[in-house]
Protein backbone atom coordinates (compact mmCIF):
# COMPACT_ATOMS: atom_id res chain seq x y z
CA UNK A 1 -8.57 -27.69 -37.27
CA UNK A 2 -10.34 -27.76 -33.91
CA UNK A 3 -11.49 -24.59 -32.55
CA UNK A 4 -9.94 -22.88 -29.51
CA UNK A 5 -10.07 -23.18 -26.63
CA UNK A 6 -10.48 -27.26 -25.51
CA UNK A 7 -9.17 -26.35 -22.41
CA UNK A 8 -10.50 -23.85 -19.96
CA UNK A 9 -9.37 -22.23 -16.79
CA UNK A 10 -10.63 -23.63 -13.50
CA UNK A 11 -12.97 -20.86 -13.12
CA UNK A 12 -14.45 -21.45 -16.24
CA UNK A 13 -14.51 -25.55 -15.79
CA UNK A 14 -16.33 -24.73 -12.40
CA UNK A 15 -18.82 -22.51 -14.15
CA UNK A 16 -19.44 -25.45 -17.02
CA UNK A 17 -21.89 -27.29 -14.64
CA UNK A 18 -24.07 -24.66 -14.51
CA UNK A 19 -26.93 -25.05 -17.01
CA UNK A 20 -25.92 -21.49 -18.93
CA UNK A 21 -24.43 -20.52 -22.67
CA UNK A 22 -20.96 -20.69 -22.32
CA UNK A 23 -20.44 -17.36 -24.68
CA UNK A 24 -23.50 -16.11 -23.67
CA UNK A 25 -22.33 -13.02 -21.54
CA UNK A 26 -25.62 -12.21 -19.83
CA UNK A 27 -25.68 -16.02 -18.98
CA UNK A 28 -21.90 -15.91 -17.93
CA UNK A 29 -22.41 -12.89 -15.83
CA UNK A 30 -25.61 -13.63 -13.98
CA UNK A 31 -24.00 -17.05 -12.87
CA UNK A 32 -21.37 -15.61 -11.02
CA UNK A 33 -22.87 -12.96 -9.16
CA UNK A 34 -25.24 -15.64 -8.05
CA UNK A 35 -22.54 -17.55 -6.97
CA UNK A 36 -21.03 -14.68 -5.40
CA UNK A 37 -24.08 -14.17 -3.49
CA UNK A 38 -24.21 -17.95 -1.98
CA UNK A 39 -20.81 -17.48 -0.89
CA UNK A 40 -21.66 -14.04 0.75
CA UNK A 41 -24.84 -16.07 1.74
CA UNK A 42 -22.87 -18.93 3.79
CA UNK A 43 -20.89 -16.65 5.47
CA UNK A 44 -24.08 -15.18 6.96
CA UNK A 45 -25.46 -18.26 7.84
CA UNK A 46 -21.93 -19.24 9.44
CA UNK A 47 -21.55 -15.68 11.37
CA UNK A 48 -25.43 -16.14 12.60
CA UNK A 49 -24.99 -19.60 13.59
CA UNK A 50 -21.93 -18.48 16.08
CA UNK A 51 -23.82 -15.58 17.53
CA UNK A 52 -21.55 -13.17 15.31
CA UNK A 53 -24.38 -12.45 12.45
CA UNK A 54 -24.36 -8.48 13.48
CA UNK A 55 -20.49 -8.29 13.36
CA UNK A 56 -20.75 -9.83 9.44
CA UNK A 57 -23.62 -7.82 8.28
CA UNK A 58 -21.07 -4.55 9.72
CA UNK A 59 -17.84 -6.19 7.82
CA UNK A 60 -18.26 -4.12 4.71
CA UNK A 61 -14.68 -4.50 3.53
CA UNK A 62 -15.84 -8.06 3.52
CA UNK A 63 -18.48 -7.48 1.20
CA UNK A 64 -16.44 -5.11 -1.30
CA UNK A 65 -13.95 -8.21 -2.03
CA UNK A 66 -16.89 -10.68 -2.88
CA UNK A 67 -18.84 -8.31 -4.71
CA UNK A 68 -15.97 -6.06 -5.97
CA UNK A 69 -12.87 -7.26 -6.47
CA UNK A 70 -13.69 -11.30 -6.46
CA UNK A 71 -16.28 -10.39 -9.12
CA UNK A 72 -14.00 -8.71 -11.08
CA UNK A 73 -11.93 -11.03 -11.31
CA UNK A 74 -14.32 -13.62 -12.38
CA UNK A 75 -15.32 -11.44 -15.12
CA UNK A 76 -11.58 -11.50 -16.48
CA UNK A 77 -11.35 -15.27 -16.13
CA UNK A 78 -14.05 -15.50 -18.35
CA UNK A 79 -13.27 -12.36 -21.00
CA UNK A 80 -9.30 -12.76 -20.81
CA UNK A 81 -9.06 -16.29 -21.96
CA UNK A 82 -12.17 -16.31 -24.87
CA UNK A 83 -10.40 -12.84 -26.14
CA UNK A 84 -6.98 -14.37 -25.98
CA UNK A 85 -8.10 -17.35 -28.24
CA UNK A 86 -9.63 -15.19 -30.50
CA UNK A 87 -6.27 -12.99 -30.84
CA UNK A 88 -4.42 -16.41 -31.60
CA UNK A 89 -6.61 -17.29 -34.53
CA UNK A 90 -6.60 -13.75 -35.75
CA UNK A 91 -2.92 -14.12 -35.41
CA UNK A 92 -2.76 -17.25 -37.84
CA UNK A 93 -2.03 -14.84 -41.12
CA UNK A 94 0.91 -13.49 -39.58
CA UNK A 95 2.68 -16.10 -38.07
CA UNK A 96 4.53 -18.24 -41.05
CA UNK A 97 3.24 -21.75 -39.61
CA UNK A 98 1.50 -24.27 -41.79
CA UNK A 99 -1.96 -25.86 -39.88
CA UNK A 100 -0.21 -28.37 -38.31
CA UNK A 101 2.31 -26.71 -36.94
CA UNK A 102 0.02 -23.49 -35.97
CA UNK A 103 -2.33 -26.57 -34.45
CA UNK A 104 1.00 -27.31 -32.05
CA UNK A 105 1.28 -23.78 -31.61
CA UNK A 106 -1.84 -23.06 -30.55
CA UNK A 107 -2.29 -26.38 -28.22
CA UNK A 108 1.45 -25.10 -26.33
CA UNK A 109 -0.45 -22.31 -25.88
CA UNK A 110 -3.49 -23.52 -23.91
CA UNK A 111 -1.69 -25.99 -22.18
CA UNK A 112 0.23 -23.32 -19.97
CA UNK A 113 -2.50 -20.40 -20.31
CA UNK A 114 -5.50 -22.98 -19.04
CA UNK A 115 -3.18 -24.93 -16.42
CA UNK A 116 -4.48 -25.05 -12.63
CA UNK A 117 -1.90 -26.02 -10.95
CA UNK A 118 0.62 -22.87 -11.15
CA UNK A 119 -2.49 -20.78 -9.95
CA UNK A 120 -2.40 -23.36 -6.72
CA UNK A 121 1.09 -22.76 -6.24
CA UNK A 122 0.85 -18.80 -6.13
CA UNK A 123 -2.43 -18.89 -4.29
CA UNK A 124 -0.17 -20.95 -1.70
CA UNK A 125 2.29 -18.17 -1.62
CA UNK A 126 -0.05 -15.68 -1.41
CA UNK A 127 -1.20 -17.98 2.03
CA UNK A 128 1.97 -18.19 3.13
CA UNK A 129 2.46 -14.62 2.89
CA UNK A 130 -0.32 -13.59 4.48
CA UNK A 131 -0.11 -15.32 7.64
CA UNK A 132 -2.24 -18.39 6.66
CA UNK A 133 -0.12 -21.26 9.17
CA UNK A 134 -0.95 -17.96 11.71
CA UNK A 135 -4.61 -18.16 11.19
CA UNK A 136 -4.66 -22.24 11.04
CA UNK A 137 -3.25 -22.05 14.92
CA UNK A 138 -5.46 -19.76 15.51
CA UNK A 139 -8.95 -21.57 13.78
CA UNK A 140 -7.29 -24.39 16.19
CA UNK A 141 -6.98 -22.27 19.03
CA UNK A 142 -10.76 -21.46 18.53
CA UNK A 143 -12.02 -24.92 18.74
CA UNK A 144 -12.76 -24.50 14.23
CA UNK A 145 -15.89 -23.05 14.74
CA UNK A 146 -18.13 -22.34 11.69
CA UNK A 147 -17.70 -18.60 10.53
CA UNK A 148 -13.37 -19.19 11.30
CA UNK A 149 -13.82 -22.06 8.95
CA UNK A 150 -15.66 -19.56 6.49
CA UNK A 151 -13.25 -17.47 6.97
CA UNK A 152 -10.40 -19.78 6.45
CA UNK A 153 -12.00 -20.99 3.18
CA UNK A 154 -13.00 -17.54 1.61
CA UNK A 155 -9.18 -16.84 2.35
CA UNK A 156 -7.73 -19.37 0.29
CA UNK A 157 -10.73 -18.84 -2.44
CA UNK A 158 -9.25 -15.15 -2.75
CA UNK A 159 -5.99 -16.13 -2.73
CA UNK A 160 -6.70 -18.62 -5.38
CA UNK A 161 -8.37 -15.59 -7.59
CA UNK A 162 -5.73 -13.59 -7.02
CA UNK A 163 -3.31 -16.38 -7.97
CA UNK A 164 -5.81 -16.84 -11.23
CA UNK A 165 -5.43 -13.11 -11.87
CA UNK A 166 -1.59 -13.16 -11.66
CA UNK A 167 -1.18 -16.14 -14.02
CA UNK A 168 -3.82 -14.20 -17.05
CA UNK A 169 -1.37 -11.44 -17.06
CA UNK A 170 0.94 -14.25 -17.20
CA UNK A 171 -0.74 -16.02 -20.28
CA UNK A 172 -0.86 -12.91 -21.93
CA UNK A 173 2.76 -12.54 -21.74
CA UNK A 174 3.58 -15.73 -22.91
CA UNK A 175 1.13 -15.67 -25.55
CA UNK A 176 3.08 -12.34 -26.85
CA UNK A 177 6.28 -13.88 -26.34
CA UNK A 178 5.73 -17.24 -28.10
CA UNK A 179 4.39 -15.34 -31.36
CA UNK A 180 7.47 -13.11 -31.16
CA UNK A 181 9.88 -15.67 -31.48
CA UNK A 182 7.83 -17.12 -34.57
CA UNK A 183 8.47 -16.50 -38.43
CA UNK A 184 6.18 -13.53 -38.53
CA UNK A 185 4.70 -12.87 -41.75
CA UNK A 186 4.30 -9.38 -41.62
CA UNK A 187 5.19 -6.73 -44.48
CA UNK A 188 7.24 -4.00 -43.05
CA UNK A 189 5.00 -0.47 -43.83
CA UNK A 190 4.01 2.43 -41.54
CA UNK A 191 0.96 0.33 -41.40
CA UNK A 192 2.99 -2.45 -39.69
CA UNK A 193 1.18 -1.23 -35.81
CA UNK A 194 -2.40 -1.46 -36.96
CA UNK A 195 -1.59 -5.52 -37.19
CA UNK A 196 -1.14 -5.76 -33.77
CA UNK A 197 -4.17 -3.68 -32.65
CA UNK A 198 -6.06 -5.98 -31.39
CA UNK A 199 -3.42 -7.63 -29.36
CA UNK A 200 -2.47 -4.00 -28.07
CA UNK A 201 -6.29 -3.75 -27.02
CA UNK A 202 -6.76 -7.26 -25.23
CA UNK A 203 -4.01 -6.17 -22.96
CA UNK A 204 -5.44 -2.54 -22.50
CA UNK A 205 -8.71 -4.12 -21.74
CA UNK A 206 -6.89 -6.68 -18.97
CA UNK A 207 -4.97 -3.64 -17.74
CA UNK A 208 -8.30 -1.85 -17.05
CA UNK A 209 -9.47 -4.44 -14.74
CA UNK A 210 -6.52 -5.63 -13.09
CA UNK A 211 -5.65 -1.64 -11.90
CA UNK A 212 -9.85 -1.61 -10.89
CA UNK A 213 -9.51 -5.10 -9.15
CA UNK A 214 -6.25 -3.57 -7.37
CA UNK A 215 -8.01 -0.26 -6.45
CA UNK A 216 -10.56 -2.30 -4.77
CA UNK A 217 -9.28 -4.86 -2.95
CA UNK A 218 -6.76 -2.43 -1.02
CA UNK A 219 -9.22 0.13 0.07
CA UNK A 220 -10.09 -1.60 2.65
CA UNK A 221 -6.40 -2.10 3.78
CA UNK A 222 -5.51 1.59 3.04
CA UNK A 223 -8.42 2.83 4.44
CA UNK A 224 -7.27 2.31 8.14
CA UNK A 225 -3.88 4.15 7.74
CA UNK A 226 -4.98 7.25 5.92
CA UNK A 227 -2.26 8.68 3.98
CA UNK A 228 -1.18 12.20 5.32
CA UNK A 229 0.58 13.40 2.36
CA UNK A 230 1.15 13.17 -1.48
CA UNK A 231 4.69 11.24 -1.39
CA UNK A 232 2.73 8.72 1.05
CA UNK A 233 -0.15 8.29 -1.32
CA UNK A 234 2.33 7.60 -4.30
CA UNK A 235 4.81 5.48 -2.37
CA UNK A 236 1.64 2.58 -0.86
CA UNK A 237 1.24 -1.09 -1.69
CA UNK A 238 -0.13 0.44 -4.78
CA UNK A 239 3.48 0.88 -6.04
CA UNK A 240 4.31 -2.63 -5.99
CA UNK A 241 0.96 -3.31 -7.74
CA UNK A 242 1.30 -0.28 -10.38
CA UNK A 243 4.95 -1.47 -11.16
CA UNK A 244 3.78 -5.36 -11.77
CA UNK A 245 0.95 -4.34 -13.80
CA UNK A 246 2.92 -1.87 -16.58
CA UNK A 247 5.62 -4.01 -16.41
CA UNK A 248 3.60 -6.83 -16.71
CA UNK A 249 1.87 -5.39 -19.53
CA UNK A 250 4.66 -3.53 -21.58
CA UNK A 251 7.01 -6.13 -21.70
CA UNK A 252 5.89 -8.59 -24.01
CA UNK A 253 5.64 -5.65 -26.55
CA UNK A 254 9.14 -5.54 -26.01
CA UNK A 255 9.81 -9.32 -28.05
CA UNK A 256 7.74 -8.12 -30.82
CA UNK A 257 9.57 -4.65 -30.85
CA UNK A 258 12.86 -6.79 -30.63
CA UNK A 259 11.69 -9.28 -33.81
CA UNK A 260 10.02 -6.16 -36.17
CA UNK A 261 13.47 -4.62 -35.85
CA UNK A 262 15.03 -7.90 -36.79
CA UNK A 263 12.94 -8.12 -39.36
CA UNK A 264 13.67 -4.36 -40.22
CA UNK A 265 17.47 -4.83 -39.97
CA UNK A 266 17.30 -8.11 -42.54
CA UNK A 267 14.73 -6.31 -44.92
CA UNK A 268 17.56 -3.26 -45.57
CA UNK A 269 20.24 -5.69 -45.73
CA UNK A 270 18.67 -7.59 -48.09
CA UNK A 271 17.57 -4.19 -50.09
CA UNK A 272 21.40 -2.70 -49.83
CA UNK A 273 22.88 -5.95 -50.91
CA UNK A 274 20.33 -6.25 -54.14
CA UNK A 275 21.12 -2.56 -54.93
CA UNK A 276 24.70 -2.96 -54.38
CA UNK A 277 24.58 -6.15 -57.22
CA UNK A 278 22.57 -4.06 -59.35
CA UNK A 279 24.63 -0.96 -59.40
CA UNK A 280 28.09 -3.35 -60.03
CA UNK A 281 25.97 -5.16 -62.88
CA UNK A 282 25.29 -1.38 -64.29
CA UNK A 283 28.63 -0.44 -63.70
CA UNK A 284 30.09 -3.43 -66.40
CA UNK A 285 27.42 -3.01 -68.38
CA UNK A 286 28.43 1.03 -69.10
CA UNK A 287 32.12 0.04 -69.51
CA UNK A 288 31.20 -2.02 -72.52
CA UNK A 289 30.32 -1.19 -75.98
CA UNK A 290 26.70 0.57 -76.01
CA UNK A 291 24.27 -1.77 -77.46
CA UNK A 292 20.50 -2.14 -78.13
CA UNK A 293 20.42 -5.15 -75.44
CA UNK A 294 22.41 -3.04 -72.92
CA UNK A 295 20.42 0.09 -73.24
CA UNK A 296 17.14 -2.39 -72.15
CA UNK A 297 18.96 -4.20 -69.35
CA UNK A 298 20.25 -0.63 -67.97
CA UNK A 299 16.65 0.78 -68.41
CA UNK A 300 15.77 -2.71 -66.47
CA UNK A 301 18.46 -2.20 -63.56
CA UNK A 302 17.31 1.06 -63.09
CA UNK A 303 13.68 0.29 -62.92
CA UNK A 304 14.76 -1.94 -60.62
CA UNK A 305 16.77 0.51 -58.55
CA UNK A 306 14.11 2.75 -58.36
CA UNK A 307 11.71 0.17 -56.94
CA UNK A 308 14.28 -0.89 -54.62
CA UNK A 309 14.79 2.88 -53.50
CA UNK A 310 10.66 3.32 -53.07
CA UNK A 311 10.76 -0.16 -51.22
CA UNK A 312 13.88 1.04 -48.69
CA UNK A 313 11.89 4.25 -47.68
CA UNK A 314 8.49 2.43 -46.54
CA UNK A 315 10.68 0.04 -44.49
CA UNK A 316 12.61 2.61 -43.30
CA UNK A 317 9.15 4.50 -42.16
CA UNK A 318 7.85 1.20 -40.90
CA UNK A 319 7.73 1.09 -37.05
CA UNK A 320 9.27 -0.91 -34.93
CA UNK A 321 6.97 -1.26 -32.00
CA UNK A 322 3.66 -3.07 -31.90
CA UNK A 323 2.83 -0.33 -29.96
CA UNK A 324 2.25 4.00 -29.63
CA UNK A 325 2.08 6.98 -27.65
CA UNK A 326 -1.68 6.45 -27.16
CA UNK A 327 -1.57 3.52 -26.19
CA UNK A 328 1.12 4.39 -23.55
CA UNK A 329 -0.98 7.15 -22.00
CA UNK A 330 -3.96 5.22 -21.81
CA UNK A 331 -1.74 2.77 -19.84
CA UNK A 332 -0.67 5.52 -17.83
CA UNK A 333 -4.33 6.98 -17.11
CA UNK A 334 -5.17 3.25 -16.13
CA UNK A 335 -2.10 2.97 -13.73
CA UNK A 336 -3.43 5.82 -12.20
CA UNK A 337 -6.86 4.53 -10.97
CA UNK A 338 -5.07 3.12 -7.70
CA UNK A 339 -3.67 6.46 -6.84
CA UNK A 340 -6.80 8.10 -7.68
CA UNK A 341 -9.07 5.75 -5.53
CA UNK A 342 -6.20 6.17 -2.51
CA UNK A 343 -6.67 10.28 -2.67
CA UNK A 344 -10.65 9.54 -3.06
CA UNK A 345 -10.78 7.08 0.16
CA UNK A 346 -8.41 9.32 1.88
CA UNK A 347 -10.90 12.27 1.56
CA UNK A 348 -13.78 10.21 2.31
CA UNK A 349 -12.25 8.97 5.75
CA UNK A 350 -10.83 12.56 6.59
């Protein structure tokens, strides 16, 4: 069975030409900040070429997105997807698929979480959105001189990232919701969350940047209409943002919640019709005629009632989310890095 993942974000395939180790992170890391830093570079070349170069160098929301936020997200483009793979083969004991049919599985998989073109679609709304037919009348208007073309292009690029970022969150919840509706093969304990730890923890990690990335790239939008009280601070663009991310996050839990109480629901059906059987069998057996062979086949049906009794309790204790109060609150602290960095650039402007 081939290894995951064959296919590879369009981040990631632009970042293949590059002569570095594609799971070396140093490598990884150092290639886009470089790249980062020709992109700031042309734009400083463009800006000086129109006259404009001090008016760049004093844009420094401009530089936060390419070194902040845009870096951030290239840093999830590469983590999200080579964690995510990793979570799917770690996933292969649990899911009741034989190779070929995990090997279908897991190729469903990459085909949506690696595709480019939804990302092109969003990034187009995003443009759309934000005025971009405005800005292309305008670039006209201008005569398409070089740093409006810069602009232009660094536009769509962000758009494009934040399209990427948008459609991880995406893959993870897909990726949560296909193995949810599989044949999990999981045995029902009070153990049952620590299975889906690491799954719990890729989507803590992705929560941590996306909430960062968001913090970022709307300072500089906040920044210029300081809030004047709490209720404004809470109720911002960051709401929107908050409410996709926890939502975005929590819900796939919610299919695996849904199919571990399935699974709950058939385990003490199946352990409550067994018992029932067993206590009818011990019922005929103890209106017959005591013999040797029915005192050892009611010794047996007890045994077996007993077992059935210890086996009811542990599924009854076994939990039915893939998920717990911690890591709720840490999702909670994280939502709360946008409001936090609002208060913080609030004071800093006052």
């Amino acid at each position: 069975m081939s290894a995951l993942p064959r296919r590879m974000l369009w981040t990631e395939l632009l970042f293949s030409y590059f002569p570095i180790g594609a799971k070396i992170f140093w490598q990884q890391m150092l290639a886009r900040f470089c790249f980062l830093f020709c992109l700031w570079l042309s734009g400083l070349i463009a800006y000086a070429l129109d006259g404009l170069m001090t008016d760049y160098i004093l844009a420094l929301n401009g530089h936060l997105s390419i070194f902040g936020t845009f870096f951030l997200i290239l840093f999830g483009s590469y983590y999200v997807p080579l964690t995510l793979s990793n979570v799917i083969q770690n996933f292969r004991p649990m899911l009741r698929l034989d190779d070929l049919q995990f090997q279908k599985f897991s190729d469903r998989l990459e085909r949506y979480s690696y595709s480019s073109l939804p990302c092109l679609f969003i990034a187009i709304g995003f443009g759309v959105i934000a005025g971009a037919p405005d800005q292309f009348q305008q670039a006209l208007a201008e005569g398409f001189k070089l740093h409006v073309v810069w602009n232009l292009s660094v536009s769509f690029f962000g758009w494009l990232l934040g399209a990427t970022v948008i459609w991880m969150l995406v893959s993870i919840w897909l990726t949560i919701f296909l193995i949810s509706r599989q044949s999990l093969n999981v045995k029902l304990s009070p153990e049952t969350i620590t299975r889906f730890r690491e799954l719990s923890m890729l989507a803590l990690s992705f929560s941590l940047f996306y909430f960062i990335g968001v913090s970022i790239g709307n300072i500089p939008f906040l920044s210029s209409a300081p809030a004047l009280s709490l209720i404004e601070i809470v109720v911002s663009p960051y709401l929107f943002f908050i409410a996709i991310g926890v939502v975005g996050i929590l819900f796939p839990f919610y299919n695996i919640h849904m199919a571990l109480l399935k699974m709950k629901k058939q385990e003490l059906s199946k352990i409550s019709e067994e018992s029932e059987q067993l206590l009818q069998q011990l019922d005929e057996i103890l209106a017959k005629q005591p013999t040797k062979q029915s005192s050892h086949q009611t010794i047996a049906i007890m045994a077996r009632l007993f077992s059935l009794q210890v086996k009811e309790r542990h599924v009854k204790a076994a939990q039915e989310w893939p998920i717990d109060i911690s890591f709720l609150s840490k999702l909670m602290v994280l939502g709360l890095i946008p409001v936090i960095s609002r208060v913080v650039a609030m004071l800093i402007i006052s």
